[in-house]
Each structure stands twice: as structure tokens, then as C-alpha cells.
ModelCIF file with pLDDT and N, C-alpha, C, O atoms, coordinates in Angstrom:
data_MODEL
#
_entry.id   MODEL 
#
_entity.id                         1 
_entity.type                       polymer 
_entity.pdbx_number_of_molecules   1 
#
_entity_poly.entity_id                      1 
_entity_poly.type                           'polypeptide(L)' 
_entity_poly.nstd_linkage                   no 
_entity_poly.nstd_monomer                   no 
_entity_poly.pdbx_seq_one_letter_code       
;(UNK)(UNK)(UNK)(UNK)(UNK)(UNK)(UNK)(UNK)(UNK)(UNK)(UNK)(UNK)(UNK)(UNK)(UNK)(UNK)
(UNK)(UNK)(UNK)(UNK)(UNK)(UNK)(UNK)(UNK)(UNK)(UNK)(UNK)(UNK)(UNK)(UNK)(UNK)(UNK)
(UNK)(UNK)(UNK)(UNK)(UNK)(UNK)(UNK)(UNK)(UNK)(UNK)(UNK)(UNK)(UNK)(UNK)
;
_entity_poly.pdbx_seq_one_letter_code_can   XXXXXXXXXXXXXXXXXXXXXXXXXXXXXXXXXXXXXXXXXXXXXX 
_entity_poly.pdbx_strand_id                 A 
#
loop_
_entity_poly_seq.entity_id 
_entity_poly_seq.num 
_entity_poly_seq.mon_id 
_entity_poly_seq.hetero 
1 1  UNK n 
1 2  UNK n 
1 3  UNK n 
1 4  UNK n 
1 5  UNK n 
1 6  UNK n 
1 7  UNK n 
1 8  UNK n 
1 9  UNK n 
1 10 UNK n 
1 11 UNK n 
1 12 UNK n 
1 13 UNK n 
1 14 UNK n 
1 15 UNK n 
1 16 UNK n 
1 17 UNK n 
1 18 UNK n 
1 19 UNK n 
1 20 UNK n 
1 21 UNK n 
1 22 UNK n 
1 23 UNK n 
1 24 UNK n 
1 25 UNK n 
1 26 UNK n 
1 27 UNK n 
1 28 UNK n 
1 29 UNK n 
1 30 UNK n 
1 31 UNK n 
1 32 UNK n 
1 33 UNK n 
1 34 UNK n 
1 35 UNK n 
1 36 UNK n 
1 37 UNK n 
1 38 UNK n 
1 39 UNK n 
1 40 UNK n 
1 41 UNK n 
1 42 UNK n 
1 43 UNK n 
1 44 UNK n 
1 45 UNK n 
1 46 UNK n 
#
_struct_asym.id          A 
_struct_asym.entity_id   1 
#
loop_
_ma_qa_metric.id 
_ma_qa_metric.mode 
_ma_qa_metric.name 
_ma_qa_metric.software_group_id 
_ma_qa_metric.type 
1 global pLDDT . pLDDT 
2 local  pLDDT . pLDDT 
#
_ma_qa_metric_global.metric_id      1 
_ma_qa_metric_global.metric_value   93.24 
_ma_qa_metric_global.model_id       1 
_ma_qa_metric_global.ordinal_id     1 
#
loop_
_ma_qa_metric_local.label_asym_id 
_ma_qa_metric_local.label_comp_id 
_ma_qa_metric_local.label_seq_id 
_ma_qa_metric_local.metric_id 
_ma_qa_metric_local.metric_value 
_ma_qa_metric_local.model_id 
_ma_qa_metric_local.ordinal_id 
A UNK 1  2 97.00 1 1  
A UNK 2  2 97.00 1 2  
A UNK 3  2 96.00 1 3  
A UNK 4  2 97.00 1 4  
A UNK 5  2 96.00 1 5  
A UNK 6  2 95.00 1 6  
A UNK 7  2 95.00 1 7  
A UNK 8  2 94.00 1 8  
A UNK 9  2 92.00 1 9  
A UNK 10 2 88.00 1 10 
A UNK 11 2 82.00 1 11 
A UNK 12 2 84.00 1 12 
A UNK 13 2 90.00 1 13 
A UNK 14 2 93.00 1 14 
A UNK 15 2 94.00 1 15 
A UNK 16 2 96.00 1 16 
A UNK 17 2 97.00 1 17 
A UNK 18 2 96.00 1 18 
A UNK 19 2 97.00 1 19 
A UNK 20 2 97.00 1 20 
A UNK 21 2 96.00 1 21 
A UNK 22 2 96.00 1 22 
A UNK 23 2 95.00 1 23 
A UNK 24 2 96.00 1 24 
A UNK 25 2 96.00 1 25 
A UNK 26 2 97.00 1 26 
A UNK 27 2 95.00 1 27 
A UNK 28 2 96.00 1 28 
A UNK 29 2 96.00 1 29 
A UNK 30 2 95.00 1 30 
A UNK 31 2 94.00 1 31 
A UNK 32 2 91.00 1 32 
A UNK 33 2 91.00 1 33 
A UNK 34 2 91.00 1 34 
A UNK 35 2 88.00 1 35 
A UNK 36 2 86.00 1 36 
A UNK 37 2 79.00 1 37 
A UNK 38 2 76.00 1 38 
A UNK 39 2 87.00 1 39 
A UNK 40 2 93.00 1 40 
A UNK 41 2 96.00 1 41 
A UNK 42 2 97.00 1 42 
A UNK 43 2 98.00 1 43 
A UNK 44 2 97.00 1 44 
A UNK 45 2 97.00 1 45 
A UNK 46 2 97.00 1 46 
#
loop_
_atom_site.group_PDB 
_atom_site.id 
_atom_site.type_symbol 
_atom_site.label_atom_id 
_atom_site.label_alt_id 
_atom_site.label_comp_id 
_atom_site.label_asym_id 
_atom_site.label_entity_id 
_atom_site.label_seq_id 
_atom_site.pdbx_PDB_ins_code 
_atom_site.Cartn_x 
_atom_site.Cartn_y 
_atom_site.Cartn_z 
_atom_site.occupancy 
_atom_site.B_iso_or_equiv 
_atom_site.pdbx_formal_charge 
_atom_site.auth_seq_id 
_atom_site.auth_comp_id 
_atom_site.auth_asym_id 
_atom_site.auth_atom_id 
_atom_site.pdbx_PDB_model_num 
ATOM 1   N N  . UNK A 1 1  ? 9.050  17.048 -20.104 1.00 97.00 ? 1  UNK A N  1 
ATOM 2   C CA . UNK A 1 1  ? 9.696  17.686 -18.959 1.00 97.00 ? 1  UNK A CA 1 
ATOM 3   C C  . UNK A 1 1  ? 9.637  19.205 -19.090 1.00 97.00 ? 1  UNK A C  1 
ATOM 4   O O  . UNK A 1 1  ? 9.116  20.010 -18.317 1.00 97.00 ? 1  UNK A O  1 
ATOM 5   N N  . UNK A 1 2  ? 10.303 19.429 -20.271 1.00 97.00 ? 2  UNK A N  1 
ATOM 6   C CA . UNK A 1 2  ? 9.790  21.020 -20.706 1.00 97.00 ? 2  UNK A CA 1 
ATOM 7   C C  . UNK A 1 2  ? 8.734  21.731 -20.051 1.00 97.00 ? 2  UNK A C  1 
ATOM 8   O O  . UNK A 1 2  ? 8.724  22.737 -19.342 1.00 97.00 ? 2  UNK A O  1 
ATOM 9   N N  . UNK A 1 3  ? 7.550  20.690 -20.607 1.00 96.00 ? 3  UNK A N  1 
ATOM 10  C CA . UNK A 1 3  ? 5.965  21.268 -20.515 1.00 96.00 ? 3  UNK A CA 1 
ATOM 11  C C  . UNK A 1 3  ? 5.748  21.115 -19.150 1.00 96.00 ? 3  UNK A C  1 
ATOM 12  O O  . UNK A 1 3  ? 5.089  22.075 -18.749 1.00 96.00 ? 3  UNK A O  1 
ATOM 13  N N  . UNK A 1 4  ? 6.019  20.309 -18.236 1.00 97.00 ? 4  UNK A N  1 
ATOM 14  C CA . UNK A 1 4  ? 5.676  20.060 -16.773 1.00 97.00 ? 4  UNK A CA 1 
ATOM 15  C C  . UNK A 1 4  ? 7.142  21.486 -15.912 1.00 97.00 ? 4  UNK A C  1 
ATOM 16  O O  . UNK A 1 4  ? 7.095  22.230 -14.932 1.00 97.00 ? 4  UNK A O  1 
ATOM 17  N N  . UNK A 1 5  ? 7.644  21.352 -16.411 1.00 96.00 ? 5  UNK A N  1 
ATOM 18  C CA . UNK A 1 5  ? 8.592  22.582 -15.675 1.00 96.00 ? 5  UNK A CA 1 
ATOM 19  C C  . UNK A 1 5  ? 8.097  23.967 -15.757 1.00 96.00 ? 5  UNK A C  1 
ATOM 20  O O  . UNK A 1 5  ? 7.930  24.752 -14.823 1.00 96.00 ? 5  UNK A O  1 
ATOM 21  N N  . UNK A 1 6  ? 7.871  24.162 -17.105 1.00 95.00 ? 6  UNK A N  1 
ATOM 22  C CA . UNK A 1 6  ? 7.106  25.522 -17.309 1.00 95.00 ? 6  UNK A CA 1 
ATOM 23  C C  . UNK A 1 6  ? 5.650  25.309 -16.629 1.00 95.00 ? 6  UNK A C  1 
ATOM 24  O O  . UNK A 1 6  ? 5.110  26.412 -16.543 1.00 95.00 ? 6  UNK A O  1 
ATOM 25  N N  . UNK A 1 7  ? 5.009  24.507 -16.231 1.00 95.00 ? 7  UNK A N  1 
ATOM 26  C CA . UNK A 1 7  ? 3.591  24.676 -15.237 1.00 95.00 ? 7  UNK A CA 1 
ATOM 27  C C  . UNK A 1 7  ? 4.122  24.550 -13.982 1.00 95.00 ? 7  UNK A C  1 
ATOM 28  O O  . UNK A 1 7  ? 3.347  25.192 -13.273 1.00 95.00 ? 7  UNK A O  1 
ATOM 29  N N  . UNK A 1 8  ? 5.239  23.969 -13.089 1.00 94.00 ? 8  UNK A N  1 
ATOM 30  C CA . UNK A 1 8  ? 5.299  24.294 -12.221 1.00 94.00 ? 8  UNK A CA 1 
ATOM 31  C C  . UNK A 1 8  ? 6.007  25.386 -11.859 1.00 94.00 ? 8  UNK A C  1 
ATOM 32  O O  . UNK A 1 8  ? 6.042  25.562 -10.641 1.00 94.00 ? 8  UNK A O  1 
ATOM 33  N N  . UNK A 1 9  ? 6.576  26.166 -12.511 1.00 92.00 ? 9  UNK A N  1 
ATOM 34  C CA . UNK A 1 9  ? 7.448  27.114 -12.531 1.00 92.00 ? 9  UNK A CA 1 
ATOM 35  C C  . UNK A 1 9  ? 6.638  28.703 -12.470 1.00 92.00 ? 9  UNK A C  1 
ATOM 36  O O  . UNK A 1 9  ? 7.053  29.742 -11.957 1.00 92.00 ? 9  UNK A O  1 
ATOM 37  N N  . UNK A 1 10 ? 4.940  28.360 -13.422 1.00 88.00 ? 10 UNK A N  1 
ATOM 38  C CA . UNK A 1 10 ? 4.632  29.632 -13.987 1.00 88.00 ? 10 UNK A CA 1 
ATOM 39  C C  . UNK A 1 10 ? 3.775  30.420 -12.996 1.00 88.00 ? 10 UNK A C  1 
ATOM 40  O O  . UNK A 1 10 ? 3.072  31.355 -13.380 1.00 88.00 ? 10 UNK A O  1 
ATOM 41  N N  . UNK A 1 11 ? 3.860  29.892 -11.239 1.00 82.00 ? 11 UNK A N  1 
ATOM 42  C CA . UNK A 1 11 ? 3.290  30.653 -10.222 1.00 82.00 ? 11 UNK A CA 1 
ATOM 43  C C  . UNK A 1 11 ? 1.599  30.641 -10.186 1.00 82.00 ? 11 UNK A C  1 
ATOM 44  O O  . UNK A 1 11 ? 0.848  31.487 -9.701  1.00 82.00 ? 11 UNK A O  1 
ATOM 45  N N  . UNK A 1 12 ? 1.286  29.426 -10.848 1.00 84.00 ? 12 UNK A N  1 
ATOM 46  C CA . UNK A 1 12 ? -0.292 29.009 -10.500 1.00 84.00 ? 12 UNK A CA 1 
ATOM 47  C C  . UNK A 1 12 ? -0.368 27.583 -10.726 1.00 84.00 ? 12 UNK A C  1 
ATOM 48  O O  . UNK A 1 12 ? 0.443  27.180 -11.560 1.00 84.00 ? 12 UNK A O  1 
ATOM 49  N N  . UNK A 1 13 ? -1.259 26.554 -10.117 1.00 90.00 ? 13 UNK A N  1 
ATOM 50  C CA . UNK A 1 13 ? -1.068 25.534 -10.152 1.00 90.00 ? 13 UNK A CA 1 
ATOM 51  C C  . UNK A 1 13 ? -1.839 24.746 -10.970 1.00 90.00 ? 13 UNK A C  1 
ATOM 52  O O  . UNK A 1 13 ? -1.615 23.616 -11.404 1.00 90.00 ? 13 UNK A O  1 
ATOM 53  N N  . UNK A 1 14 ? -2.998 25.657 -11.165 1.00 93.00 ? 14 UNK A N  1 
ATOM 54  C CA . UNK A 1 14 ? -4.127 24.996 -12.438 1.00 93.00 ? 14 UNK A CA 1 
ATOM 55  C C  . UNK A 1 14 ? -3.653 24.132 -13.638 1.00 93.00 ? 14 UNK A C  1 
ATOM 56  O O  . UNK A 1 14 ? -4.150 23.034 -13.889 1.00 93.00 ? 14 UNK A O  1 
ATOM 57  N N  . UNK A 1 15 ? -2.316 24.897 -14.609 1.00 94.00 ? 15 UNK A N  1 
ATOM 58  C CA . UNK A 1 15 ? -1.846 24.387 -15.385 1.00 94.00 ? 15 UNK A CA 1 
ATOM 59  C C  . UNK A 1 15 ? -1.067 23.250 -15.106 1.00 94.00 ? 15 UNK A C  1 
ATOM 60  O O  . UNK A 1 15 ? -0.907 22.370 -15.952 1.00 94.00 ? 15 UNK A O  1 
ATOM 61  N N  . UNK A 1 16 ? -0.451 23.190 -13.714 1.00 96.00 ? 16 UNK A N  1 
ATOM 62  C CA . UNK A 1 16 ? 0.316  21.882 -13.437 1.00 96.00 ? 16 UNK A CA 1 
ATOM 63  C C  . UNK A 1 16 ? -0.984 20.598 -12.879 1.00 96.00 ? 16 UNK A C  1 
ATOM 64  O O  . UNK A 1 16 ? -0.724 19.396 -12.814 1.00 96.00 ? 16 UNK A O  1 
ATOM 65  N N  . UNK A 1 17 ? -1.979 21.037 -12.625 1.00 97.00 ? 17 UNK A N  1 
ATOM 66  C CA . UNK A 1 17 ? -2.972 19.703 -12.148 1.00 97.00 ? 17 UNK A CA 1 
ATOM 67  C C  . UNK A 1 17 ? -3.320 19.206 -13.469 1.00 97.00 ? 17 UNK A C  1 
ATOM 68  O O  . UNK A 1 17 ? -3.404 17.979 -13.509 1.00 97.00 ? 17 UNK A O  1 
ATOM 69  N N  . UNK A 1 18 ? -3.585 19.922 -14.752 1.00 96.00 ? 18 UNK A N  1 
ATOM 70  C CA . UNK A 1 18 ? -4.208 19.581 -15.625 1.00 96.00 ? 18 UNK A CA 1 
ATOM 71  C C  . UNK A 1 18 ? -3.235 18.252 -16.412 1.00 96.00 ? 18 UNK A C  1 
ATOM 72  O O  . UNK A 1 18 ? -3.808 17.402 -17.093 1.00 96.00 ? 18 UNK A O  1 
ATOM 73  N N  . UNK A 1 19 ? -2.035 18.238 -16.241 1.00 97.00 ? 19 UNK A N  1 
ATOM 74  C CA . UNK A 1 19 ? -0.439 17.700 -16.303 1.00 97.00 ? 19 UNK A CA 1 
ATOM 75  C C  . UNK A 1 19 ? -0.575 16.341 -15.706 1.00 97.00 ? 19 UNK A C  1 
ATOM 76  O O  . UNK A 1 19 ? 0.027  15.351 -16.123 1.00 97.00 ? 19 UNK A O  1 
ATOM 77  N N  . UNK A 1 20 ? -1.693 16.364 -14.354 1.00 97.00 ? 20 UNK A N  1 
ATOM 78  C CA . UNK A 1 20 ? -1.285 15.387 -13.896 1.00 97.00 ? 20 UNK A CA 1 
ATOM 79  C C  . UNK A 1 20 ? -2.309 14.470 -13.851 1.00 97.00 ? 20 UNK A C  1 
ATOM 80  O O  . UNK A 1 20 ? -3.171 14.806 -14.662 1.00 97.00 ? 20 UNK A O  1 
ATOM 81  N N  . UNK A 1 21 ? -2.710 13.076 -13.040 1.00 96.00 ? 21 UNK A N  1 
ATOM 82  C CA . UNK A 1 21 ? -3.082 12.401 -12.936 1.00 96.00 ? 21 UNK A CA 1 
ATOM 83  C C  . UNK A 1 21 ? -4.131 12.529 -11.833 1.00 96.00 ? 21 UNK A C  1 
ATOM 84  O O  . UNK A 1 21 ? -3.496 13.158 -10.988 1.00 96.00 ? 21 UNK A O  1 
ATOM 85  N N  . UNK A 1 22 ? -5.505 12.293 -11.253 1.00 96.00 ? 22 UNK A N  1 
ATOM 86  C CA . UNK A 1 22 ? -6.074 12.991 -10.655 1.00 96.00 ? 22 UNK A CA 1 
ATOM 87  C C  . UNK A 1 22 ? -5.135 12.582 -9.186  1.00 96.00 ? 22 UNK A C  1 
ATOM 88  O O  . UNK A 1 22 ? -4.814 13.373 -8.299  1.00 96.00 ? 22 UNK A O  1 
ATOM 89  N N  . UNK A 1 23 ? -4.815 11.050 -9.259  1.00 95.00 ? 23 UNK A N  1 
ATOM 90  C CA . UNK A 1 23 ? -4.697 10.213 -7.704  1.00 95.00 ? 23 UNK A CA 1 
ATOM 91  C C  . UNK A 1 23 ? -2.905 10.432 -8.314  1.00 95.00 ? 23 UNK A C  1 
ATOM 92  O O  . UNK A 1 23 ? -2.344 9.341  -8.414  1.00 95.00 ? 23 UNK A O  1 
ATOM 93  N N  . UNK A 1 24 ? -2.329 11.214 -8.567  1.00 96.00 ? 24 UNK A N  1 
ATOM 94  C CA . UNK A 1 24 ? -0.875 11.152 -9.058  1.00 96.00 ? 24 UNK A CA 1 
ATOM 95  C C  . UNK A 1 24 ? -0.379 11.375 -7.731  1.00 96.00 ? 24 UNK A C  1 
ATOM 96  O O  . UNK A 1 24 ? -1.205 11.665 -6.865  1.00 96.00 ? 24 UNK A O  1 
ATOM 97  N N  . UNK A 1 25 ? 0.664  11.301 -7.471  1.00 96.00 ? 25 UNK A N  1 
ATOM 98  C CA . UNK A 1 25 ? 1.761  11.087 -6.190  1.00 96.00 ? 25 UNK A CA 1 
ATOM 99  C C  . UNK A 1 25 ? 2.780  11.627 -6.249  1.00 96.00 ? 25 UNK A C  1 
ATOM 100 O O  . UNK A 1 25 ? 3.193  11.496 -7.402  1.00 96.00 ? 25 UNK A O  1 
ATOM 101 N N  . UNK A 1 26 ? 3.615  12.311 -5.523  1.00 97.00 ? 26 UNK A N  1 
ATOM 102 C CA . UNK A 1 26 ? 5.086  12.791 -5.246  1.00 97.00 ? 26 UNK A CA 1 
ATOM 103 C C  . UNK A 1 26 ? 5.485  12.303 -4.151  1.00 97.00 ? 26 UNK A C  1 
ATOM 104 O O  . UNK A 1 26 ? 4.942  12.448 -3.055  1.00 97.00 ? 26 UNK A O  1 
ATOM 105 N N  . UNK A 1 27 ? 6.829  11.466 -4.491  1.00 95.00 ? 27 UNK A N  1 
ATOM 106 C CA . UNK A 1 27 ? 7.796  11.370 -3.194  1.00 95.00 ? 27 UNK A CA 1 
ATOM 107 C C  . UNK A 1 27 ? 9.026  11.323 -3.569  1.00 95.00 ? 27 UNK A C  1 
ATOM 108 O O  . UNK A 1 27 ? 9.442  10.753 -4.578  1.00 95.00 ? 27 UNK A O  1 
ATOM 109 N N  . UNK A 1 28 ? 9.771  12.024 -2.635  1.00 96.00 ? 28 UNK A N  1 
ATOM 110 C CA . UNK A 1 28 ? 11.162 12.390 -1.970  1.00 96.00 ? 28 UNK A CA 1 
ATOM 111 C C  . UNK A 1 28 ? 12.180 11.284 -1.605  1.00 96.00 ? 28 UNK A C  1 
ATOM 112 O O  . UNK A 1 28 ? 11.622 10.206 -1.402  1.00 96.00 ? 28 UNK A O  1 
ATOM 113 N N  . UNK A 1 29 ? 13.041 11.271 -1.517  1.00 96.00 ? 29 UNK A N  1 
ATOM 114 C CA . UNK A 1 29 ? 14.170 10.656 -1.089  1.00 96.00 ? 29 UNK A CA 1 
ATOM 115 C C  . UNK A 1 29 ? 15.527 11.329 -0.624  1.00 96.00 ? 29 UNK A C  1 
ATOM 116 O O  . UNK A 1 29 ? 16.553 11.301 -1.304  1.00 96.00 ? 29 UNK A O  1 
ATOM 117 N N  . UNK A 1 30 ? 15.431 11.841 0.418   1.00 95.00 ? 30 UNK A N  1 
ATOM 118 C CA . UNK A 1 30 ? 16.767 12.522 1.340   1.00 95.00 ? 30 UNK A CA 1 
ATOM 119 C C  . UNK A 1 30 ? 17.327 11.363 1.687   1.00 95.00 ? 30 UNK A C  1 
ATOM 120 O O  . UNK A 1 30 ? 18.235 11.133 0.888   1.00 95.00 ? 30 UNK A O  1 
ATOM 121 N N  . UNK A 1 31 ? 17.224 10.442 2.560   1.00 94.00 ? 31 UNK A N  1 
ATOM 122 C CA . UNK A 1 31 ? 18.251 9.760  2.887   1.00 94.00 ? 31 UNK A CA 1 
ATOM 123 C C  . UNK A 1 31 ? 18.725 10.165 4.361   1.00 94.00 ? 31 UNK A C  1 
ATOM 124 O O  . UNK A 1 31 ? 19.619 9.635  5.020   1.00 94.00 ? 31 UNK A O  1 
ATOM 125 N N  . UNK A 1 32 ? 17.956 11.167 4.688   1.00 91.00 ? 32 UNK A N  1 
ATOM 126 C CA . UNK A 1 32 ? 17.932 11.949 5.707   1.00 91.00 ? 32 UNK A CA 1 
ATOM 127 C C  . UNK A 1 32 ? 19.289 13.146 6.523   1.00 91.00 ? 32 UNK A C  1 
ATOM 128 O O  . UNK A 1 32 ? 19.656 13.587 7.612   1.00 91.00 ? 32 UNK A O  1 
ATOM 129 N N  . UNK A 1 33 ? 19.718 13.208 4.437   1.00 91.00 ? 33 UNK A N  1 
ATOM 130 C CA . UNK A 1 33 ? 20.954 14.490 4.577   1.00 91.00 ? 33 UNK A CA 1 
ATOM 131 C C  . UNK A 1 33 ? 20.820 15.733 3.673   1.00 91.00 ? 33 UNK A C  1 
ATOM 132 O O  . UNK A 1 33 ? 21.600 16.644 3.395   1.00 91.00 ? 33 UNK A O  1 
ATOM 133 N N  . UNK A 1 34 ? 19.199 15.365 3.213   1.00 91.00 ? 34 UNK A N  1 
ATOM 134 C CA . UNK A 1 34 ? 18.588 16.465 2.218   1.00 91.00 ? 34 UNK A CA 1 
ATOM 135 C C  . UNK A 1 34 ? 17.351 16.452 2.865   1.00 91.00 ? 34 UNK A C  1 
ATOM 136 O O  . UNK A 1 34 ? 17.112 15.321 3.288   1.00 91.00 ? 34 UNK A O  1 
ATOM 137 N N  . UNK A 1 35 ? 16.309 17.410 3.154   1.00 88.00 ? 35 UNK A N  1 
ATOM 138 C CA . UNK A 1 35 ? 15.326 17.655 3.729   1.00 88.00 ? 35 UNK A CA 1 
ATOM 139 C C  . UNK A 1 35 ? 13.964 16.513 2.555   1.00 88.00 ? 35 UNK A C  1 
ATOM 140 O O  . UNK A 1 35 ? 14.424 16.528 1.414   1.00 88.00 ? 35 UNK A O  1 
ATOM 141 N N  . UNK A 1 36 ? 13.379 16.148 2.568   1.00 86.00 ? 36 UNK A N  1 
ATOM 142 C CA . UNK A 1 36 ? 12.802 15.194 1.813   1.00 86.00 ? 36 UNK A CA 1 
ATOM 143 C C  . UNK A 1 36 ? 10.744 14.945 2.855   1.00 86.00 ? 36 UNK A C  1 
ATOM 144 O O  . UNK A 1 36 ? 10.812 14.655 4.049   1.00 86.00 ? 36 UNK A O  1 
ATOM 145 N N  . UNK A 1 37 ? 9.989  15.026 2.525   1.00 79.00 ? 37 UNK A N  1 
ATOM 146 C CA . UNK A 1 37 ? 8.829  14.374 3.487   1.00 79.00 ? 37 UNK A CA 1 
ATOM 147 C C  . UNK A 1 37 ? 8.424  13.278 3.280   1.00 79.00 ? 37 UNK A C  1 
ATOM 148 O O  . UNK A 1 37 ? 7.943  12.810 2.247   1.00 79.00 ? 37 UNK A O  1 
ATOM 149 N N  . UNK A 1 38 ? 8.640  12.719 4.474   1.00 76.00 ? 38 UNK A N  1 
ATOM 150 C CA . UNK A 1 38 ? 8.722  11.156 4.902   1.00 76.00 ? 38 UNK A CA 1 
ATOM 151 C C  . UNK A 1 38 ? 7.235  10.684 3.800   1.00 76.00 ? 38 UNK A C  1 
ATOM 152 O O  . UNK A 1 38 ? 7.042  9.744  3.029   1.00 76.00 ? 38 UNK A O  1 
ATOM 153 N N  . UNK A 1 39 ? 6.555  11.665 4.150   1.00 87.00 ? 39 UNK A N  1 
ATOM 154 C CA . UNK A 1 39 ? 4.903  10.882 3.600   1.00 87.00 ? 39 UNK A CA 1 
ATOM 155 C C  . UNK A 1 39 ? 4.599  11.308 2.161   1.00 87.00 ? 39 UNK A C  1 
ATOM 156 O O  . UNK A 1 39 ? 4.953  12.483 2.070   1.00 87.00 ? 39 UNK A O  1 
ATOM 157 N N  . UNK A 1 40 ? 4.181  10.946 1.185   1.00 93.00 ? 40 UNK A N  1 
ATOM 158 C CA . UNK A 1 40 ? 4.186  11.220 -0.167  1.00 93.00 ? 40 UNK A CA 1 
ATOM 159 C C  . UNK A 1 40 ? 2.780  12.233 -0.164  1.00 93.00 ? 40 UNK A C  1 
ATOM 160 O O  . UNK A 1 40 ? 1.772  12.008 0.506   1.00 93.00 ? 40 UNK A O  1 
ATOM 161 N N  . UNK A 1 41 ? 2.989  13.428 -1.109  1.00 96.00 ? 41 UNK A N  1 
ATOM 162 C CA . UNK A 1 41 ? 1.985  13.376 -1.544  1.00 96.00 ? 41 UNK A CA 1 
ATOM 163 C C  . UNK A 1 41 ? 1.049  12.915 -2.312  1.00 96.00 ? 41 UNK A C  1 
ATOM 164 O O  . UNK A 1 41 ? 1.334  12.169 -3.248  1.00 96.00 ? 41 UNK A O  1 
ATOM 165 N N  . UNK A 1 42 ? -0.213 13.280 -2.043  1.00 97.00 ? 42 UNK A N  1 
ATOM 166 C CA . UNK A 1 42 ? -1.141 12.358 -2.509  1.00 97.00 ? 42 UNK A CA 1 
ATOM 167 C C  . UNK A 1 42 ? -2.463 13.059 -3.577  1.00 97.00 ? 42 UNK A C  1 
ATOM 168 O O  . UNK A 1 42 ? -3.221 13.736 -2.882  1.00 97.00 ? 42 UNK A O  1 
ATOM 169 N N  . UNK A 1 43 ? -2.847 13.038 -4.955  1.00 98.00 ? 43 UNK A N  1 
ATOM 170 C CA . UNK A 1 43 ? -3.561 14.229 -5.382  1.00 98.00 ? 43 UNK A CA 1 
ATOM 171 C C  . UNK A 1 43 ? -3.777 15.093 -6.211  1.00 98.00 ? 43 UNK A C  1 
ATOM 172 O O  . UNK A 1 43 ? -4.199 16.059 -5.575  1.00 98.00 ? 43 UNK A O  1 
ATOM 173 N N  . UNK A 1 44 ? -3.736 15.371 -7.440  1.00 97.00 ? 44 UNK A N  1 
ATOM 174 C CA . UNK A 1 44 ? -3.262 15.977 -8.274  1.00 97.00 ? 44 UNK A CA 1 
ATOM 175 C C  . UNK A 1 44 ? -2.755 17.387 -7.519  1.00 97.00 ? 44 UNK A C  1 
ATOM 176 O O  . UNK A 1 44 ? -1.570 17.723 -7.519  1.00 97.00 ? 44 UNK A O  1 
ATOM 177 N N  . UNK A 1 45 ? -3.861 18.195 -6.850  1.00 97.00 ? 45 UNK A N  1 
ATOM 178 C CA . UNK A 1 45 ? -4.029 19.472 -6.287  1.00 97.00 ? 45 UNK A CA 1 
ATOM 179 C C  . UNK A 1 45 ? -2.638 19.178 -5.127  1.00 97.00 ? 45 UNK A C  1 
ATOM 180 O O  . UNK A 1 45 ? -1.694 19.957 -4.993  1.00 97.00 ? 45 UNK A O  1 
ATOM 181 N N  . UNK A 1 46 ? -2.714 18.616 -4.804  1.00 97.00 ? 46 UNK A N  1 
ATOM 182 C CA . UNK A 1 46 ? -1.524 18.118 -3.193  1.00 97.00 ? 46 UNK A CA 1 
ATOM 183 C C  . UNK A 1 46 ? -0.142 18.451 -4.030  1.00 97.00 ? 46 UNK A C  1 
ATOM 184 O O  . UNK A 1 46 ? 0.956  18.311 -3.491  1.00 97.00 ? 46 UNK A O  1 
#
């Protein structure tokens, strides 16, 4: 967690793709009382 906070944190994204998985994914969960996007990303780069 450390190591993935300090790459997304350090204002370039190179070091956080290298972190990830090429087809890796992010999604959200608001609940729709926290701003959240419905559609996941998709991508290491995304």
C-alpha cells in the first residue's frame, strides 16, 4: 500500500502503471451519496 500510494501520489503515472496489471480495473462505490463512476475503469494507463 505504501509503494502504490507513493506512485499515485508522486504526480506522474508511469510509476503507478508499472504497479499494475496491464487489464487491471478500478471501481467505486458511492451508493449515490459520494460521487463514485458508475462504469469501472478499465487499463492499466485508465
Amino acid at each position: 500500500v505504501e509503494e502504490f500510494l507513493a506512485a499515485a501520489t508522486n504526480g506522474q503515472t508511469g510509476p503507478l502503471v508499472r504497479l499494475l496489471t496491464e487489464d487491471a480495473i478500478s471501481i467505486g462505490d458511492g451508493g449515490g451519496k459520494v460521487p463514485a463512476r458508475a462504469k469501472a475503469f478499465e487499463g492499466a494507463v485508465a
